[in-house]
N, C-alpha and C. Protein backbone atom coordinates (compact mmCIF):
# COMPACT_ATOMS: atom_id res chain seq x y z
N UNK A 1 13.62 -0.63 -3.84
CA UNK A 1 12.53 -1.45 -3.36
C UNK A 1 12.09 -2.39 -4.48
N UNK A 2 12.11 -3.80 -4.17
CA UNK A 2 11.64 -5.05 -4.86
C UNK A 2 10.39 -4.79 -4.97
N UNK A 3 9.12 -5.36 -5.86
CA UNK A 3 8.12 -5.56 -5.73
C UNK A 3 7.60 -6.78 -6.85
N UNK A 4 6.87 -7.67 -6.44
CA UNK A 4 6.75 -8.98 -6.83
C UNK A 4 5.10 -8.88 -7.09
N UNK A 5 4.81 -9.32 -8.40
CA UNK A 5 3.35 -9.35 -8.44
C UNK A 5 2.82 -10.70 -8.44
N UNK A 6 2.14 -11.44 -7.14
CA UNK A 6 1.96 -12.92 -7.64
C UNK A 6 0.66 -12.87 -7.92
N UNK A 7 -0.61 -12.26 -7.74
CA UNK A 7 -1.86 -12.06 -8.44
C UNK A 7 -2.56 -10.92 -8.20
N UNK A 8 -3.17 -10.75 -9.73
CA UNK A 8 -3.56 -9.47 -10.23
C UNK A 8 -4.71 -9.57 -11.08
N UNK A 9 -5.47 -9.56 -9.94
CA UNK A 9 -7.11 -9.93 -10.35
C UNK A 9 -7.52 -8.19 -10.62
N UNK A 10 -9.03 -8.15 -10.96
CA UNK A 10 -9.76 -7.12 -10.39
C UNK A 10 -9.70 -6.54 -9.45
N UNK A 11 -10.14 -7.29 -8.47
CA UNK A 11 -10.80 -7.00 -7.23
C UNK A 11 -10.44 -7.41 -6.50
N UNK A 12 -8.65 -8.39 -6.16
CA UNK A 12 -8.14 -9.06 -5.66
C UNK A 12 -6.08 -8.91 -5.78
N UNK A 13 -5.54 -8.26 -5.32
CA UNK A 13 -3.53 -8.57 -5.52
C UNK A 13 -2.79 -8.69 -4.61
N UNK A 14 -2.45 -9.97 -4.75
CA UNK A 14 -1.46 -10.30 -4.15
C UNK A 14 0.00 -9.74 -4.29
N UNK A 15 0.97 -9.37 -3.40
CA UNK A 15 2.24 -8.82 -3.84
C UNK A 15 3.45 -9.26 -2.64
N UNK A 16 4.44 -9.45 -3.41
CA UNK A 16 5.75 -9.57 -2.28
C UNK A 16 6.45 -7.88 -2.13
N UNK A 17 6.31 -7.40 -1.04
CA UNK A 17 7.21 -6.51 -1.21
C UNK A 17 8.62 -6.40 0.05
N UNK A 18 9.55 -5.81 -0.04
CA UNK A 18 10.36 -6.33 0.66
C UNK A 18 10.71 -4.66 1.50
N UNK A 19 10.02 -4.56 1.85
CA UNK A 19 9.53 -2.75 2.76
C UNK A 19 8.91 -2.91 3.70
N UNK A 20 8.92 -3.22 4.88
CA UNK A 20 7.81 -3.41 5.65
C UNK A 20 7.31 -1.61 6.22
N UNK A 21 8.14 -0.42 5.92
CA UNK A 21 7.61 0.73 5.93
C UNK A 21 6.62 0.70 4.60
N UNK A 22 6.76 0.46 3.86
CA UNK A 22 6.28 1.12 2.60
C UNK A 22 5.03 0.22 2.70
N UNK A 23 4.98 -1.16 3.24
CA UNK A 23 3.47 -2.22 3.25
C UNK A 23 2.26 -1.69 4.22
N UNK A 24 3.17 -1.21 5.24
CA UNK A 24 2.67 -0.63 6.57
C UNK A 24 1.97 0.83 6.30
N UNK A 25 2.77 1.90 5.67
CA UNK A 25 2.15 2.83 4.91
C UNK A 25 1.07 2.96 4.02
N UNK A 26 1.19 1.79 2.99
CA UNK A 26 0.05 1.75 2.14
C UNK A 26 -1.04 0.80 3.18
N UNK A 27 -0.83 -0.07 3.83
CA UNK A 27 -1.89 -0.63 4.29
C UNK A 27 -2.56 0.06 5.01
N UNK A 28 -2.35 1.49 5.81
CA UNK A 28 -2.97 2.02 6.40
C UNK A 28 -4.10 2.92 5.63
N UNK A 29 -3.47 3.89 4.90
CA UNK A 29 -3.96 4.32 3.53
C UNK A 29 -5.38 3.75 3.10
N UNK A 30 -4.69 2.13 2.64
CA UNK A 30 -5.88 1.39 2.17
C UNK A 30 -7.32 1.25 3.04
N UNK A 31 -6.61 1.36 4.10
CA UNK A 31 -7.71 0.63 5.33
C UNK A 31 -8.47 1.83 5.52
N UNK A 32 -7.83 3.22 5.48
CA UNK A 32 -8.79 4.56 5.39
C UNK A 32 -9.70 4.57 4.58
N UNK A 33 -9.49 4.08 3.02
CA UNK A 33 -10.30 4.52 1.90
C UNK A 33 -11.47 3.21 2.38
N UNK A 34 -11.57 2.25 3.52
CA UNK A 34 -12.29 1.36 3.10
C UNK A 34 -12.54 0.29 2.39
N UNK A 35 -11.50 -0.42 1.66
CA UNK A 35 -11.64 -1.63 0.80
C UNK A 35 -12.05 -2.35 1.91
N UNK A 36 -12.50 -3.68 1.35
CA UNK A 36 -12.84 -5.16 1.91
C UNK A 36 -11.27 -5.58 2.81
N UNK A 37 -10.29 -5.67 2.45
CA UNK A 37 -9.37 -6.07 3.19
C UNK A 37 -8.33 -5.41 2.50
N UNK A 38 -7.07 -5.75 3.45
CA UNK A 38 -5.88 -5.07 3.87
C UNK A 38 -5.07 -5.56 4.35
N UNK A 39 -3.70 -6.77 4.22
CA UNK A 39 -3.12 -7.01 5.22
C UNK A 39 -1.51 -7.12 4.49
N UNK A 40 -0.54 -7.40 5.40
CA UNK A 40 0.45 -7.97 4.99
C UNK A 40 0.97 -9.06 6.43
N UNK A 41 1.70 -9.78 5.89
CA UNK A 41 2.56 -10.19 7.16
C UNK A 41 3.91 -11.05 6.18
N UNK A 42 4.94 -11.29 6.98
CA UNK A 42 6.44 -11.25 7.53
C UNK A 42 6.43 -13.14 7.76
N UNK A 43 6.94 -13.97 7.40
CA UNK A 43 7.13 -15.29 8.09
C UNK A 43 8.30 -15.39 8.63
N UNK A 44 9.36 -14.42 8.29
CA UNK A 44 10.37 -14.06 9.15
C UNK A 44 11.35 -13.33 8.35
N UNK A 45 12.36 -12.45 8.56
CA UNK A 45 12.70 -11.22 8.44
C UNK A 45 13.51 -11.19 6.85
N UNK A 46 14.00 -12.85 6.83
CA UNK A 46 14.98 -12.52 5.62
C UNK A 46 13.52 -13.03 4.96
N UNK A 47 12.20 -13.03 4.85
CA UNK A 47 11.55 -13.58 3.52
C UNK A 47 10.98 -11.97 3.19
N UNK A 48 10.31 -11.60 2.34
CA UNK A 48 9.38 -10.85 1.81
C UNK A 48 8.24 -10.83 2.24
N UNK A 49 7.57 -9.73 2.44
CA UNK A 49 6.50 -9.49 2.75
C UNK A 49 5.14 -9.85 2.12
N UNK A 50 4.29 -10.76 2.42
CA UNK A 50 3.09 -10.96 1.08
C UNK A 50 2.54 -10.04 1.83
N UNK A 51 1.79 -9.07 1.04
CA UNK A 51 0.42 -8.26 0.92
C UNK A 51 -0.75 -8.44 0.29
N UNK A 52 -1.87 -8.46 0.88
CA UNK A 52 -2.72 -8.75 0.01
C UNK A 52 -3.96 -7.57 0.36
N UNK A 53 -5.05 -7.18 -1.18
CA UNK A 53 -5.76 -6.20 -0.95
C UNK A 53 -6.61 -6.56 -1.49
N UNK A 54 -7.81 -6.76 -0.81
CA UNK A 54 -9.05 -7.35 -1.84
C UNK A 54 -10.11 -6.26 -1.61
N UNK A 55 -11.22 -5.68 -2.77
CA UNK A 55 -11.82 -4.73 -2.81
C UNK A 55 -13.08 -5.13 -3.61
N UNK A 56 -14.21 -5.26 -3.58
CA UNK A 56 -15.36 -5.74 -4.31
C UNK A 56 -16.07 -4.52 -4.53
N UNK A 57 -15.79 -3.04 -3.86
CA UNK A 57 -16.33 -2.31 -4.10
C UNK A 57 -15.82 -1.58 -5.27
N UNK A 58 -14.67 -1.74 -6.16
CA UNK A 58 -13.90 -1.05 -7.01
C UNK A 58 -12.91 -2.27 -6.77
N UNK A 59 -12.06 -1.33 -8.26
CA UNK A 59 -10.56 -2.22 -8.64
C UNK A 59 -9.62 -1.92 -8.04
N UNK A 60 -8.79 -2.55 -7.49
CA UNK A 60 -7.97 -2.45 -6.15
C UNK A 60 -7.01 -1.81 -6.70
N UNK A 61 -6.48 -1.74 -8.33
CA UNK A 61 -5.56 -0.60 -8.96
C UNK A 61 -5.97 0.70 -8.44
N UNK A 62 -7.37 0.81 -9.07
CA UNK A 62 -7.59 2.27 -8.69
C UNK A 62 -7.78 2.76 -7.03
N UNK A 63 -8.09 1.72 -5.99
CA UNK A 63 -7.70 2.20 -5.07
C UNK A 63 -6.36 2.20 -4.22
N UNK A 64 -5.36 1.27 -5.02
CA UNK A 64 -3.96 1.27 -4.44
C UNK A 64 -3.70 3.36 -5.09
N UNK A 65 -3.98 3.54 -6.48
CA UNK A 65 -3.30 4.66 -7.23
C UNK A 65 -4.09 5.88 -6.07
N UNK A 66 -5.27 5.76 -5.67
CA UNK A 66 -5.63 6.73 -4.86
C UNK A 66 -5.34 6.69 -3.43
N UNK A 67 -4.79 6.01 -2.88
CA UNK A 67 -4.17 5.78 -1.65
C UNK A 67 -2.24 6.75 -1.91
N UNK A 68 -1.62 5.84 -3.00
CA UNK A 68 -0.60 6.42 -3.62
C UNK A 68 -0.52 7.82 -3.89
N UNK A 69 -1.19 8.65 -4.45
CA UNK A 69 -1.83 10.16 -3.92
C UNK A 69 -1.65 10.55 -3.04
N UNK A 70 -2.95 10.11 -2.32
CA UNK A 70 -2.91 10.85 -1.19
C UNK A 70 -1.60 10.78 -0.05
N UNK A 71 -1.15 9.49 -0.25
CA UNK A 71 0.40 9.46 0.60
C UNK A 71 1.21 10.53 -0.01
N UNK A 72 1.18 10.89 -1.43
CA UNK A 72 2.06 11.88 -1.90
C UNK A 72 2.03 13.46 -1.70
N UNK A 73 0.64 13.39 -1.75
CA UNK A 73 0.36 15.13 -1.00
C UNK A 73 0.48 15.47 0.73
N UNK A 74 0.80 14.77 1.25
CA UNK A 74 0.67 14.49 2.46
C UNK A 74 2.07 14.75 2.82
N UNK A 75 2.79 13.93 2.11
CA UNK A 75 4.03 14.39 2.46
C UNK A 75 4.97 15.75 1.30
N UNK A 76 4.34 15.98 0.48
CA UNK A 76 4.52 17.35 -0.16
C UNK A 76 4.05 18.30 0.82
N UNK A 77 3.07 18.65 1.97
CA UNK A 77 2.65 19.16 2.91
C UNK A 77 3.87 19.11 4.18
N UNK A 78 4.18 17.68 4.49
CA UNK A 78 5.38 17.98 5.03
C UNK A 78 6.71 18.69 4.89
N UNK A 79 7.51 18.52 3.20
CA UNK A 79 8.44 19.14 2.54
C UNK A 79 8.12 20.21 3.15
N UNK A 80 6.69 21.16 2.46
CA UNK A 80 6.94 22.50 2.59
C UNK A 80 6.63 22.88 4.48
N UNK A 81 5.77 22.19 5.06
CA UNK A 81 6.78 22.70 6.77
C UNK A 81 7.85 22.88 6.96
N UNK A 82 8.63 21.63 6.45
CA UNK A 82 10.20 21.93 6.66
C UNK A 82 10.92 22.69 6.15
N UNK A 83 10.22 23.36 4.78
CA UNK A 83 11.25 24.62 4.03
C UNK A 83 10.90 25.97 5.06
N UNK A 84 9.67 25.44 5.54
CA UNK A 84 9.00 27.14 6.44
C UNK A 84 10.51 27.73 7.21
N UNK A 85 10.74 26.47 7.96
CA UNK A 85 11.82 26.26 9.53
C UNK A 85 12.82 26.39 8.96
């Protein structure tokens, strides 16, 4: 997975990523914890994805890294269902 940083404010990042699972995943994430915004979109299939996350309530690092978490325990929860079976 590519990932392109075109701005990297505070409270403001822009990013190309070329995953539309992995944009779609974190954007949901994001949109749970509540930041100010959340989006990505596609101008068509062979370009990259811009994402953008803007947060005035906190630094959008620290809420991308706590989104990133919690996607990770979540599916460590899944692993071990599947070792149960």
């Amino acid at each position: 997975m590519e990932i392109e940083i075109l701005k990297n404010d505070k409270n403001e990042v822009k990013l190309n990523i070329d995953s539309v699972t992995v944009a779609e995943v974190l954007r949901v994430y994001l949109d749970k914890q509540g930041v100010d915004f959340v989006a990505w979109r596609r101008e068509h299939p062979s370009k990259p994805i811009l994402f953008k996350i803007k947060n005035d309530k906190g630094t959008v690092k620290k809420a991308v890294s706590e989104a990133v978490e919690q996607i990770k325990k979540e599916l460590e929860n899944v692993e071990k269902e599947m070792k149960k079976k």
